[in-house]
C-alpha atoms as a PDB file:
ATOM      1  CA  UNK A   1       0.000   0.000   0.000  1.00  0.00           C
ATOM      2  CA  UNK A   2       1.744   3.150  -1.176  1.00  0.00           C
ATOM      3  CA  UNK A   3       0.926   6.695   0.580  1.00  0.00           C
ATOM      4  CA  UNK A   4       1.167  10.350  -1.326  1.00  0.00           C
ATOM      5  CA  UNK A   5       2.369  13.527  -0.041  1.00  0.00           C
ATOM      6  CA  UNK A   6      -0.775  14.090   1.599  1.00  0.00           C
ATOM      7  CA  UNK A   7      -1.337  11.118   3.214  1.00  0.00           C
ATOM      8  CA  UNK A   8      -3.830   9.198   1.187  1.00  0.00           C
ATOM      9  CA  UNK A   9      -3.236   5.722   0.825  1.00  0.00           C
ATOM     10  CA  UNK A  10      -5.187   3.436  -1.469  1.00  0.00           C
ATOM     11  CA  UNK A  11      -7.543   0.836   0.049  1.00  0.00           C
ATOM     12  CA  UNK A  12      -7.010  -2.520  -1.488  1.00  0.00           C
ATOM     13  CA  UNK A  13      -9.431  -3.348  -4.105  1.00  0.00           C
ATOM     14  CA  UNK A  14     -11.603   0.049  -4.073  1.00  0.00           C
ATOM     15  CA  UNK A  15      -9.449   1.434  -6.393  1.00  0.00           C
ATOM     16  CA  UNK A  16     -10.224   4.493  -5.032  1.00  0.00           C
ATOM     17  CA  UNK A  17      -7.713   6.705  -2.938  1.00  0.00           C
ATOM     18  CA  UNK A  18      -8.869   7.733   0.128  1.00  0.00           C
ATOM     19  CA  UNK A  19      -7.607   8.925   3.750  1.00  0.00           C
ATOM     20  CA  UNK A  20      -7.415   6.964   6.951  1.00  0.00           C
ATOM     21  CA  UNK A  21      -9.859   9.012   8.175  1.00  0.00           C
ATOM     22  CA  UNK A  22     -12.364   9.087   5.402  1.00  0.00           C
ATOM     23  CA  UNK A  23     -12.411   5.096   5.132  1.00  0.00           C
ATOM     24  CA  UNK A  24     -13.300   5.180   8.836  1.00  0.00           C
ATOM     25  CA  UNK A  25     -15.999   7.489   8.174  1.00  0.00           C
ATOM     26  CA  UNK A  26     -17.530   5.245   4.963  1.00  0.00           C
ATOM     27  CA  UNK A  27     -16.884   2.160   7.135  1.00  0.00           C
ATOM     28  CA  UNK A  28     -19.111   3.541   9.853  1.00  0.00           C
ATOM     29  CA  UNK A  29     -21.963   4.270   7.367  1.00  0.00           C
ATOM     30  CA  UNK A  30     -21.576   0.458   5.644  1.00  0.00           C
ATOM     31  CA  UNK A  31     -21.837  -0.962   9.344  1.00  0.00           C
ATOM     32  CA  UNK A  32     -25.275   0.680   9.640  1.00  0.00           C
ATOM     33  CA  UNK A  33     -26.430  -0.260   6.146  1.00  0.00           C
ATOM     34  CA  UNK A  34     -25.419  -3.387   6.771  1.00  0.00           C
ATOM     35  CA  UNK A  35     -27.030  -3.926  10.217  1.00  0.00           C
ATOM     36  CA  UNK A  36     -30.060  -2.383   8.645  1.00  0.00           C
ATOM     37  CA  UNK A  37     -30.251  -4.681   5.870  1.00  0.00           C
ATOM     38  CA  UNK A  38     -29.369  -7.435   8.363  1.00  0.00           C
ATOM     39  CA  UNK A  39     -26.014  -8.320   6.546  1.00  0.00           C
ATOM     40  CA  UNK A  40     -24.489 -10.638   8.700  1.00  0.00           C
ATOM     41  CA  UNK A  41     -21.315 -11.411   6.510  1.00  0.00           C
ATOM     42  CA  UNK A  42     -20.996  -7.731   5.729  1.00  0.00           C
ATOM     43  CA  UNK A  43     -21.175  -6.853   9.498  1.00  0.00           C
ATOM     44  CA  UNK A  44     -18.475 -10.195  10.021  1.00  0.00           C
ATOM     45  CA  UNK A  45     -15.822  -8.459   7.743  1.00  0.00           C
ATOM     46  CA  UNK A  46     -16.066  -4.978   9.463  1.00  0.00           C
ATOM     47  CA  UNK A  47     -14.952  -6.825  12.956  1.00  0.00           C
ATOM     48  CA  UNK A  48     -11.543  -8.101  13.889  1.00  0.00           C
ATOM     49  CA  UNK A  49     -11.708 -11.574  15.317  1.00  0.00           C
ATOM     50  CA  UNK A  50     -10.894 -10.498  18.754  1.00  0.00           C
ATOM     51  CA  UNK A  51     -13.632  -7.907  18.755  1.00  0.00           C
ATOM     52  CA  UNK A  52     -15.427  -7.019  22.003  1.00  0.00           C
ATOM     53  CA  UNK A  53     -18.815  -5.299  22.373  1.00  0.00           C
ATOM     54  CA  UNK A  54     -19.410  -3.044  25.889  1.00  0.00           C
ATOM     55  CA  UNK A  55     -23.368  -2.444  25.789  1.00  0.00           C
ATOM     56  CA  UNK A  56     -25.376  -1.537  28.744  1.00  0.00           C
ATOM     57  CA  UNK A  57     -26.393  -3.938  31.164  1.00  0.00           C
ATOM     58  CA  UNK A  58     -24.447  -6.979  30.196  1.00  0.00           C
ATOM     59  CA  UNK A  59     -20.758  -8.724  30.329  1.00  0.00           C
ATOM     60  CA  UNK A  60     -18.931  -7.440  26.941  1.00  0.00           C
ATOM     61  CA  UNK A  61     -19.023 -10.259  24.465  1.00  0.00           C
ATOM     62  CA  UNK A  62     -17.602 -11.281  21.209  1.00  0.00           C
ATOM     63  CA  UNK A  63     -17.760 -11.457  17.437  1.00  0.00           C
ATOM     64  CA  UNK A  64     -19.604 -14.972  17.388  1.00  0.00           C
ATOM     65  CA  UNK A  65     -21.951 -13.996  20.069  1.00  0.00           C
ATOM     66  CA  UNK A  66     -23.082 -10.540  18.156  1.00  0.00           C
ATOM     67  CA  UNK A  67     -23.329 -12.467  14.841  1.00  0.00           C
ATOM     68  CA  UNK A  68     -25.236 -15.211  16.135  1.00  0.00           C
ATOM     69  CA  UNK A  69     -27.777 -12.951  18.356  1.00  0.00           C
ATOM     70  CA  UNK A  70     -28.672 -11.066  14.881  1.00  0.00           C
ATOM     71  CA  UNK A  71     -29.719 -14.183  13.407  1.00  0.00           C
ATOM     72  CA  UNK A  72     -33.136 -14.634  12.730  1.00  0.00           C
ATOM     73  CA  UNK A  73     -34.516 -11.727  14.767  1.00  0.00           C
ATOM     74  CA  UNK A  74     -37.959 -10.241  13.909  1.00  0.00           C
ATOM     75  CA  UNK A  75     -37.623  -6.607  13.985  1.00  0.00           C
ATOM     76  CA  UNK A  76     -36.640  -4.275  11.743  1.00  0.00           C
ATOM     77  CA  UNK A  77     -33.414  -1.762  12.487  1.00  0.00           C
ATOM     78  CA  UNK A  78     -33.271   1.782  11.498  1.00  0.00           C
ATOM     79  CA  UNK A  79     -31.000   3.948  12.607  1.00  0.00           C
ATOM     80  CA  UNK A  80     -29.112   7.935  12.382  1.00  0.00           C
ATOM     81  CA  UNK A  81     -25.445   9.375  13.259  1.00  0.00           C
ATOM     82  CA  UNK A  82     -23.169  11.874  14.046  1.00  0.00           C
ATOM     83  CA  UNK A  83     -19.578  11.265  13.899  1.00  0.00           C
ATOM     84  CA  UNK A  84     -18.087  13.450  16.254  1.00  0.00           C
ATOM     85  CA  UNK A  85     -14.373  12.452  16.331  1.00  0.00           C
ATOM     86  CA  UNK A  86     -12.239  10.401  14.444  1.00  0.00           C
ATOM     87  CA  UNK A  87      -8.434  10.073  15.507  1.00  0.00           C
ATOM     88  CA  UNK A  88      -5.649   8.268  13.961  1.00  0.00           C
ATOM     89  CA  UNK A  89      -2.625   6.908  14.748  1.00  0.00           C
ATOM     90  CA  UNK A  90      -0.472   4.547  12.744  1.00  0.00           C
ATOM     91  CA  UNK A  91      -2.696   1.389  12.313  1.00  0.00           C
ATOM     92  CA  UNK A  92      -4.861   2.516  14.868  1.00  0.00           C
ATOM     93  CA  UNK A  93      -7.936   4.672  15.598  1.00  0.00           C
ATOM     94  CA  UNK A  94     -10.737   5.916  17.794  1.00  0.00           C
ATOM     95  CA  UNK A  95     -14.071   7.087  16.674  1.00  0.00           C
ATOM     96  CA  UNK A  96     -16.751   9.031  18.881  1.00  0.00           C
ATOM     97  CA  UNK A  97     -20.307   8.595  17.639  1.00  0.00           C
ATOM     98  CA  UNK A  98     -23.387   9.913  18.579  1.00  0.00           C
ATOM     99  CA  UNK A  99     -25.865   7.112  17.640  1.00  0.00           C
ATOM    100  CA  UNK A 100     -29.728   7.121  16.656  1.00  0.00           C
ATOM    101  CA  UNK A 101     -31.493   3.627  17.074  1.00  0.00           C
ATOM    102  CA  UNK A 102     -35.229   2.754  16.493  1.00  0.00           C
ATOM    103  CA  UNK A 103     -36.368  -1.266  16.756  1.00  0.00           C
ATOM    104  CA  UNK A 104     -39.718  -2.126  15.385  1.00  0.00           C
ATOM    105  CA  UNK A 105     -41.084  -5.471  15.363  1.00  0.00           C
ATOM    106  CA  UNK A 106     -41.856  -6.661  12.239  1.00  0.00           C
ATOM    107  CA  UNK A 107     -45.282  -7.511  13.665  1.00  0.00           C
ATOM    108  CA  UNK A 108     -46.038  -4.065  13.747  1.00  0.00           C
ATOM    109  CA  UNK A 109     -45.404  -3.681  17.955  1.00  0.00           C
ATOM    110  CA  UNK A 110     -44.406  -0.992  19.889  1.00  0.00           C
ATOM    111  CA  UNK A 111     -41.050   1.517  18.421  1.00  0.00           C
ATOM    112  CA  UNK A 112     -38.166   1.236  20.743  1.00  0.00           C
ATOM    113  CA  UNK A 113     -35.889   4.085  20.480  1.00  0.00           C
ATOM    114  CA  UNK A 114     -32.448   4.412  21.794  1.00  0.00           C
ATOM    115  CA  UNK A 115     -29.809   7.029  21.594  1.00  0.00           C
ATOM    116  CA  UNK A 116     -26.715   8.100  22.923  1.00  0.00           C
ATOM    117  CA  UNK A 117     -22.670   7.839  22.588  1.00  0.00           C
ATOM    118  CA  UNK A 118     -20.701   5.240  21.176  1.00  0.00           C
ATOM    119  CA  UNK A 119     -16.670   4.938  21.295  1.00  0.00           C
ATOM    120  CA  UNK A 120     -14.941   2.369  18.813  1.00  0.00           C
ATOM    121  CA  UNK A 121     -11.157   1.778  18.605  1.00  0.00           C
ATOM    122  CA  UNK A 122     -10.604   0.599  14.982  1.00  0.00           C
ATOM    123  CA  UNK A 123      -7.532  -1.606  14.300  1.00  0.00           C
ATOM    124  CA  UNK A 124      -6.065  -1.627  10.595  1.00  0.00           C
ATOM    125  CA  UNK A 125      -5.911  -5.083   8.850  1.00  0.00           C
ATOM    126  CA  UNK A 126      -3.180  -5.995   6.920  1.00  0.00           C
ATOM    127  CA  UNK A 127      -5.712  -5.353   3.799  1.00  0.00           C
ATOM    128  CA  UNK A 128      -5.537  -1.609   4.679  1.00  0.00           C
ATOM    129  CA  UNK A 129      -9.058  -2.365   6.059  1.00  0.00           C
ATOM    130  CA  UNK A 130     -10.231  -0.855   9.214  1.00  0.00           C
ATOM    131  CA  UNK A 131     -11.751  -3.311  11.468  1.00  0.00           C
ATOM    132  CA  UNK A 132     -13.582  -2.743  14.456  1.00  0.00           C
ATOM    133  CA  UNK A 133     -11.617  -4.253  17.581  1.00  0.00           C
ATOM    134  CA  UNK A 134     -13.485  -2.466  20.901  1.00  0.00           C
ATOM    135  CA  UNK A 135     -16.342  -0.902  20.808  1.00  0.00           C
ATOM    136  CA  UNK A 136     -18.143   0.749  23.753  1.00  0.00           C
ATOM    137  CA  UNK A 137     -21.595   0.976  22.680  1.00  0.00           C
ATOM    138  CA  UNK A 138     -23.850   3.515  25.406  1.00  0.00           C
ATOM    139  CA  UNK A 139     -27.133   3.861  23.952  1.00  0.00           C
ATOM    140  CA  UNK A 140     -29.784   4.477  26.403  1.00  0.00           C
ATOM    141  CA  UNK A 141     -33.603   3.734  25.761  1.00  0.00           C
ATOM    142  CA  UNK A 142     -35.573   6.955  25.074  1.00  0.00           C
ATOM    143  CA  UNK A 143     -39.316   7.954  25.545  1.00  0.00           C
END
């Protein structure tokens, strides 16, 4: 992977040149596509193996665990954000998000919204791909 004088570097197989930074950003925007459309493989090649998830009111957990609790689940996910940071260093990188979630069952139940800060520390694969390796994940129900 070759950088320019400004720092872009070309992500394998996109053929497009972009910045650390700005395949973060499009990365971030795929993950919620892809959660929306329910995606799993998608979703499975934005996390590193080693991946943990911090949510509310739980032990963090893993890449198999997410995957497999997204199986089969009848809602529908829809969802709106704000990145407010992105930092990075070397083969490393933190976002700050503010997140947007509404769950509707696809029975037509009750909305559940949720919203609130999320903080991700991306790790860079050897692809040039930015993977998601912690992410702390504080969404809070709202009325």
């Amino acid at each position: 992977m070759r950088e320019n004088a400004l720092g872009y570097k070309k992500v394998a197989g996109d053929g497009v040149a972009v910045s650390d930074e700005q395949a973060i950003r499009e990365t971030i925007s795929k993950w919620l596509v892809a959660s929306k459309e329910g995606d799993s493989q998608a979703l499975a090649a934005m996390l590193d193996d080693d991946m943990l998830f911090v949510v509310l009111g739980r032990p963090p957990f893993g890449k198999q665990e997410f995957l497999a609790a997204g199986q089969g689940k009848p809602y529908a996910f829809d969802s709106a954000f704000e990145v407010a940071e992105v930092v990075v260093n070397g083969t490393w990188a933190l976002t700050r998000v503010e997140l947007a979630i509404e769950v509707t069952a696809t029975k037509g139940e009750k909305t559940l919204r949720f919203k609130g800060p999320t903080m991700t520390v991306w790790r860079k694969a050897a692809t040039g791909r930015w993977r998601i390796w912690r992410d702390a994940n504080m969404v809070a129900p709202i009325e």
